[in-house]
N, C-alpha and C. Protein backbone atom coordinates (compact mmCIF):
# COMPACT_ATOMS: atom_id res chain seq x y z
N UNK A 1 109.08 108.22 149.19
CA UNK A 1 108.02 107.43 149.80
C UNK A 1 106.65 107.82 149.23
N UNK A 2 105.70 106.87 149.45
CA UNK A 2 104.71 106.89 148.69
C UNK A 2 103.61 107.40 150.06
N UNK A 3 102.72 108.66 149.72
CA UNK A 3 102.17 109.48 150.86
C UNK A 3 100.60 108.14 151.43
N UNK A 4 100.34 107.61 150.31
CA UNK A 4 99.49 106.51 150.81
C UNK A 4 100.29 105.35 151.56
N UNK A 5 101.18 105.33 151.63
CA UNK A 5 101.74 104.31 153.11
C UNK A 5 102.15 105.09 153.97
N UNK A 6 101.93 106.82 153.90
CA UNK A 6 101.94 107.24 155.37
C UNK A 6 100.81 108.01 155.52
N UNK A 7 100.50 108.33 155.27
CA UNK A 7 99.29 109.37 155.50
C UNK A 7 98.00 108.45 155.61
N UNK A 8 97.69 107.46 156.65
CA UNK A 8 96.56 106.32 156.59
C UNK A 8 95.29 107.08 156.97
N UNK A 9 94.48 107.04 156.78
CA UNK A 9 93.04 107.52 157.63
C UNK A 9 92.73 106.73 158.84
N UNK A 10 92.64 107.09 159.89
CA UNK A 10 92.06 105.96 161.09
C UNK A 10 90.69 107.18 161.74
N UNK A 11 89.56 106.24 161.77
CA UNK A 11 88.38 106.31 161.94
C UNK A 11 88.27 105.54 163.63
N UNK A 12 88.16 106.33 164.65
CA UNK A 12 87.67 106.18 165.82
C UNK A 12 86.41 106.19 166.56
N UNK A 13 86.12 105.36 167.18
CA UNK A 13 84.54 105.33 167.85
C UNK A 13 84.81 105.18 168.68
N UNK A 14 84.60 106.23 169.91
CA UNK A 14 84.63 106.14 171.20
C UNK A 14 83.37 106.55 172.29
N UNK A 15 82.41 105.60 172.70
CA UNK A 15 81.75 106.09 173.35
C UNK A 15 81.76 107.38 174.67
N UNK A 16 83.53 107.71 174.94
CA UNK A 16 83.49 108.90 175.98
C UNK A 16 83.58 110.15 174.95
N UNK A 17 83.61 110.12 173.79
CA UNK A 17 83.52 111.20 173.07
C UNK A 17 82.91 112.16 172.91
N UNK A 18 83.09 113.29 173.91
CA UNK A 18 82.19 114.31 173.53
C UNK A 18 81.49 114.56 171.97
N UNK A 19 79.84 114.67 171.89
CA UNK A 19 79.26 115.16 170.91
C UNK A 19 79.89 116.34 169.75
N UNK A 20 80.30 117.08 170.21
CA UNK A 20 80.94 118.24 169.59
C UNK A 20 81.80 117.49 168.39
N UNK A 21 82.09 116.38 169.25
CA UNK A 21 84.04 115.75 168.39
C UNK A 21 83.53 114.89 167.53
N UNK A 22 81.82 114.15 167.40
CA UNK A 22 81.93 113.29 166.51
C UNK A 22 81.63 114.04 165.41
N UNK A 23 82.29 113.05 164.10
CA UNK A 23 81.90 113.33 162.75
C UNK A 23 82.86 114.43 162.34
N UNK A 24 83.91 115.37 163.26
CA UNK A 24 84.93 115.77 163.01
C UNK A 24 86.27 115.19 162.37
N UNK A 25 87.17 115.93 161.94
CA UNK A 25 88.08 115.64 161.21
C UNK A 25 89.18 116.19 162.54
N UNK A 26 90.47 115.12 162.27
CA UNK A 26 91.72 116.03 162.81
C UNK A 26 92.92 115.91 162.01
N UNK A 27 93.02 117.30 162.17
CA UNK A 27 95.04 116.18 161.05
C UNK A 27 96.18 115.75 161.82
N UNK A 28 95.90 115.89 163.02
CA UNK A 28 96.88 115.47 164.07
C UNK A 28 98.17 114.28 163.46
N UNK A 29 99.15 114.08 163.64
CA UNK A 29 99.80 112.84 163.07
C UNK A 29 99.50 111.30 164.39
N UNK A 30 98.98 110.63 163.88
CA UNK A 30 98.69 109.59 164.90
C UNK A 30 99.55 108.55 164.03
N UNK A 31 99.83 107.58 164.95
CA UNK A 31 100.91 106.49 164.58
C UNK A 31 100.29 105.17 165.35
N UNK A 32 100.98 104.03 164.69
CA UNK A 32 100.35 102.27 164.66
C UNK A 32 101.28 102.35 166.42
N UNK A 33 101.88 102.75 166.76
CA UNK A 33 102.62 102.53 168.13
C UNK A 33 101.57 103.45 169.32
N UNK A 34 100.33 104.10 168.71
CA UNK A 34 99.49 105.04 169.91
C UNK A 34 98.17 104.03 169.63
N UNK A 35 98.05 103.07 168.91
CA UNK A 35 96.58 102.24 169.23
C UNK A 35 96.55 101.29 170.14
N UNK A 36 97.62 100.82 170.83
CA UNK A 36 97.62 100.11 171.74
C UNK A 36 97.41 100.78 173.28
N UNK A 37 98.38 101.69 173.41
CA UNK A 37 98.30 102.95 174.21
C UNK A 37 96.89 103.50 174.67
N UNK A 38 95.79 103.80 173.10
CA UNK A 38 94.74 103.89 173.46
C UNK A 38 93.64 103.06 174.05
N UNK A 39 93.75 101.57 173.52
CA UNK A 39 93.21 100.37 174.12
C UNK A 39 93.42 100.72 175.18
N UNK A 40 94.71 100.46 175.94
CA UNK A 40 94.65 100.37 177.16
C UNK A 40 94.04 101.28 178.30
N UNK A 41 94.29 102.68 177.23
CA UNK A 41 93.80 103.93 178.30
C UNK A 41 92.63 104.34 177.99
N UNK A 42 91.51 103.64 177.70
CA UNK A 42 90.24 103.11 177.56
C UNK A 42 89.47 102.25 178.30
N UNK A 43 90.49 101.11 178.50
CA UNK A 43 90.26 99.95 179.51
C UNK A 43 90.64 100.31 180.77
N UNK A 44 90.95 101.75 180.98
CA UNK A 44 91.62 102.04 182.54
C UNK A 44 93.09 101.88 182.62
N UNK A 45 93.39 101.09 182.32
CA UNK A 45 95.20 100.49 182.31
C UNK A 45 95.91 101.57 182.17
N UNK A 46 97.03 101.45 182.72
CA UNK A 46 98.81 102.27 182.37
C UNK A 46 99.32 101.15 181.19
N UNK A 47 100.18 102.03 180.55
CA UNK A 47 101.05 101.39 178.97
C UNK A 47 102.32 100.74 180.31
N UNK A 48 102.84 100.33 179.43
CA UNK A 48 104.21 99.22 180.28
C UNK A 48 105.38 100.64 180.16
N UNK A 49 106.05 101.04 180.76
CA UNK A 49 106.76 102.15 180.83
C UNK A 49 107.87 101.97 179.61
N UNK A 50 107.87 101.06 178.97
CA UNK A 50 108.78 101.13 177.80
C UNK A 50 108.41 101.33 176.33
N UNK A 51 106.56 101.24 176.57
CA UNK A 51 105.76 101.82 175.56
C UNK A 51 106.14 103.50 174.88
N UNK A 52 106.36 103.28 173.42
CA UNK A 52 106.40 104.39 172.59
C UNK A 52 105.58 105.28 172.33
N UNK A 53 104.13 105.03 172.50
CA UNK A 53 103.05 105.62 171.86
C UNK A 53 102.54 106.59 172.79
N UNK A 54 101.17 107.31 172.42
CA UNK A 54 101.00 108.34 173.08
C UNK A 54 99.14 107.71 173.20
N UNK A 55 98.09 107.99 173.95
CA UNK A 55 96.75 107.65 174.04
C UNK A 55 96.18 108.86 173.09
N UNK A 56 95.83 108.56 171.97
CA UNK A 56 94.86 109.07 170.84
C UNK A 56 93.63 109.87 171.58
N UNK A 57 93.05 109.75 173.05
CA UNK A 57 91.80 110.45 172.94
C UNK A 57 92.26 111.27 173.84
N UNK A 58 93.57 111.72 173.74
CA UNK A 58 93.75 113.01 174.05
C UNK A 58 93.66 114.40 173.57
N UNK A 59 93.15 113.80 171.81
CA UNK A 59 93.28 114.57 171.49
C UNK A 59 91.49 115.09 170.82
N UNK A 60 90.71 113.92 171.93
CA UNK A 60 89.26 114.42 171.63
C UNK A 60 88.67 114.30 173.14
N UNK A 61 88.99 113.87 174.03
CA UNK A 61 88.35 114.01 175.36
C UNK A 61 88.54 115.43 175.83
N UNK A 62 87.32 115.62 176.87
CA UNK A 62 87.47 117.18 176.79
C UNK A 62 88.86 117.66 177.81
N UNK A 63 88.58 116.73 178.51
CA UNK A 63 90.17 116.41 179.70
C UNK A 63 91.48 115.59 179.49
N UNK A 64 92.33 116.17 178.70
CA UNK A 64 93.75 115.03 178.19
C UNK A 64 93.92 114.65 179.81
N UNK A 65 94.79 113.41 178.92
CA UNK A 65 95.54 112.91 180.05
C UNK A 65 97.19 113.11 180.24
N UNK A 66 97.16 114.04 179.17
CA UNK A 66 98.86 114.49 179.21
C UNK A 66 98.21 115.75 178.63
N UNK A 67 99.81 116.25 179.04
CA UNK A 67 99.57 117.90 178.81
C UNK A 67 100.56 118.79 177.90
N UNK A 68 100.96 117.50 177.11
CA UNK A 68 102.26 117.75 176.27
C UNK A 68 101.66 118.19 174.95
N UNK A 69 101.78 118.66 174.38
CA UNK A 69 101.86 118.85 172.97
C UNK A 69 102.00 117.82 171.91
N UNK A 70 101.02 117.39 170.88
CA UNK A 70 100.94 116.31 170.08
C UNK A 70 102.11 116.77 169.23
N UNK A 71 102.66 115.52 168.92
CA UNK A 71 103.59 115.16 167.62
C UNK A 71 102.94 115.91 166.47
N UNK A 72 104.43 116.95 165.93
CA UNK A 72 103.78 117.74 164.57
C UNK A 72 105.13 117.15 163.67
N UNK A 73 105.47 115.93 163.92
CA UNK A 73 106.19 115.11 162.98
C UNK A 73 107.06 114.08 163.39
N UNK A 74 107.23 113.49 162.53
CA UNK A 74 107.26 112.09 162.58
C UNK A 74 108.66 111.14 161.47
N UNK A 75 109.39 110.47 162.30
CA UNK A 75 109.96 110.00 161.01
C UNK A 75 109.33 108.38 160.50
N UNK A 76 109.73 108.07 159.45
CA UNK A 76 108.71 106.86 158.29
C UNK A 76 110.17 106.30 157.84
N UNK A 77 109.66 105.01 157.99
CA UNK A 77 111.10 104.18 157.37
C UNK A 77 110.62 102.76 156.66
N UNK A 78 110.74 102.61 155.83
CA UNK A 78 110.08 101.47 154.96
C UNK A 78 111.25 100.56 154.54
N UNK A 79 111.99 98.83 154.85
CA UNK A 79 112.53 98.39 154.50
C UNK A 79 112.31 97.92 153.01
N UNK A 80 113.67 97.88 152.81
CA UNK A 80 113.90 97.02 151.36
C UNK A 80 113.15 95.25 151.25
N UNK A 81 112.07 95.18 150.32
CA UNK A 81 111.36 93.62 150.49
C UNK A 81 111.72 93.07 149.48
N UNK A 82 112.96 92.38 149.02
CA UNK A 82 113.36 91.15 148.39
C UNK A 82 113.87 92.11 147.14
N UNK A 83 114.14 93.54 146.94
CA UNK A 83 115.06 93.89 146.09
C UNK A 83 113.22 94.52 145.21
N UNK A 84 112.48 93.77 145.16
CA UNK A 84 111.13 94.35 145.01
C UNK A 84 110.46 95.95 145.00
N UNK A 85 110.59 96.01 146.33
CA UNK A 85 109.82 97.40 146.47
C UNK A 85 111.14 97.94 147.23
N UNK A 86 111.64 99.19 146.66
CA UNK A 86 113.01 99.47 147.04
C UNK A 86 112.52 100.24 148.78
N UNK A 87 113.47 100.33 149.31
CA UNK A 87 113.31 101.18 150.95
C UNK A 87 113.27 102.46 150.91
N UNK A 88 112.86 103.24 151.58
CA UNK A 88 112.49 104.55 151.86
C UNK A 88 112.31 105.54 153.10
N UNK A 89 112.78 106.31 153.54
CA UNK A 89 113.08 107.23 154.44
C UNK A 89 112.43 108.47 154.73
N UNK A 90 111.87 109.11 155.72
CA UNK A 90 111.35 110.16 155.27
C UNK A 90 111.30 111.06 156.70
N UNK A 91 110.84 111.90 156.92
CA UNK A 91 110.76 112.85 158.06
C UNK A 91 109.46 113.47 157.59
N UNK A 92 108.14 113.41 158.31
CA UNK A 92 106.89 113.70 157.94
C UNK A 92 106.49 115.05 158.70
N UNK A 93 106.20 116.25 158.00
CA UNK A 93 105.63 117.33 158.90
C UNK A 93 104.66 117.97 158.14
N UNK A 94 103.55 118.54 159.02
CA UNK A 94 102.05 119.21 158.15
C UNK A 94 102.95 119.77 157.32
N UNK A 95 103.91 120.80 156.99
CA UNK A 95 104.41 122.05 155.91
C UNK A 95 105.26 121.33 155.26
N UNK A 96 105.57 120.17 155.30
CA UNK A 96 106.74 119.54 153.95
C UNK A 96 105.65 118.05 153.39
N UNK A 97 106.01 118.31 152.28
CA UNK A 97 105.41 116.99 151.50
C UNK A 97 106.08 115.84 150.87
């Protein structure tokens, strides 16, 4: 797998963001299934209980809203597109590349 279709940069603006946290970096692994999660737990809302994702400003508000331990990996699965760009598999963690 190619580390630029997993390793994306996402750039957050959150007005409850403590000062300290802006303009910081995290390497946390965040995933396309925790931006909805965060919408909602922004807007006040609960995720639908069959939601996958986890709320992203847990891991910059000074008060999480869970008390679990962030994802230190991840698996990546890329289908086969028309014989084109072949498929790919992977298991993502900070210490393996």
């Amino acid at each position: 797998p190619y580390q630029e279709s997993i390793r994306v940069p996402l750039i957050i603006y959150d007005p409850r963001m403590p000062k300290k946290k802006r303009g910081t970096l995290n390497n946390a692994f965040t995933l396309n299934v925790d931006l909805a999660e965060t919408v909602l737990g922004a807007a006040g809302l609960r995720p639908g209980k069959t939601m996958q994702g986890r709320d992203i400003s847990d891991l910059y508000l000074s008060t999480p809203k869970s008390t679990e331990p962030w994802r230190d990996e991840f698996f990546y699965e890329f289908p086969d597109i028309n014989d084109k760009i072949p498929p790919s598999r992977a298991i993502v963690r900070h210490d393996w590349k």
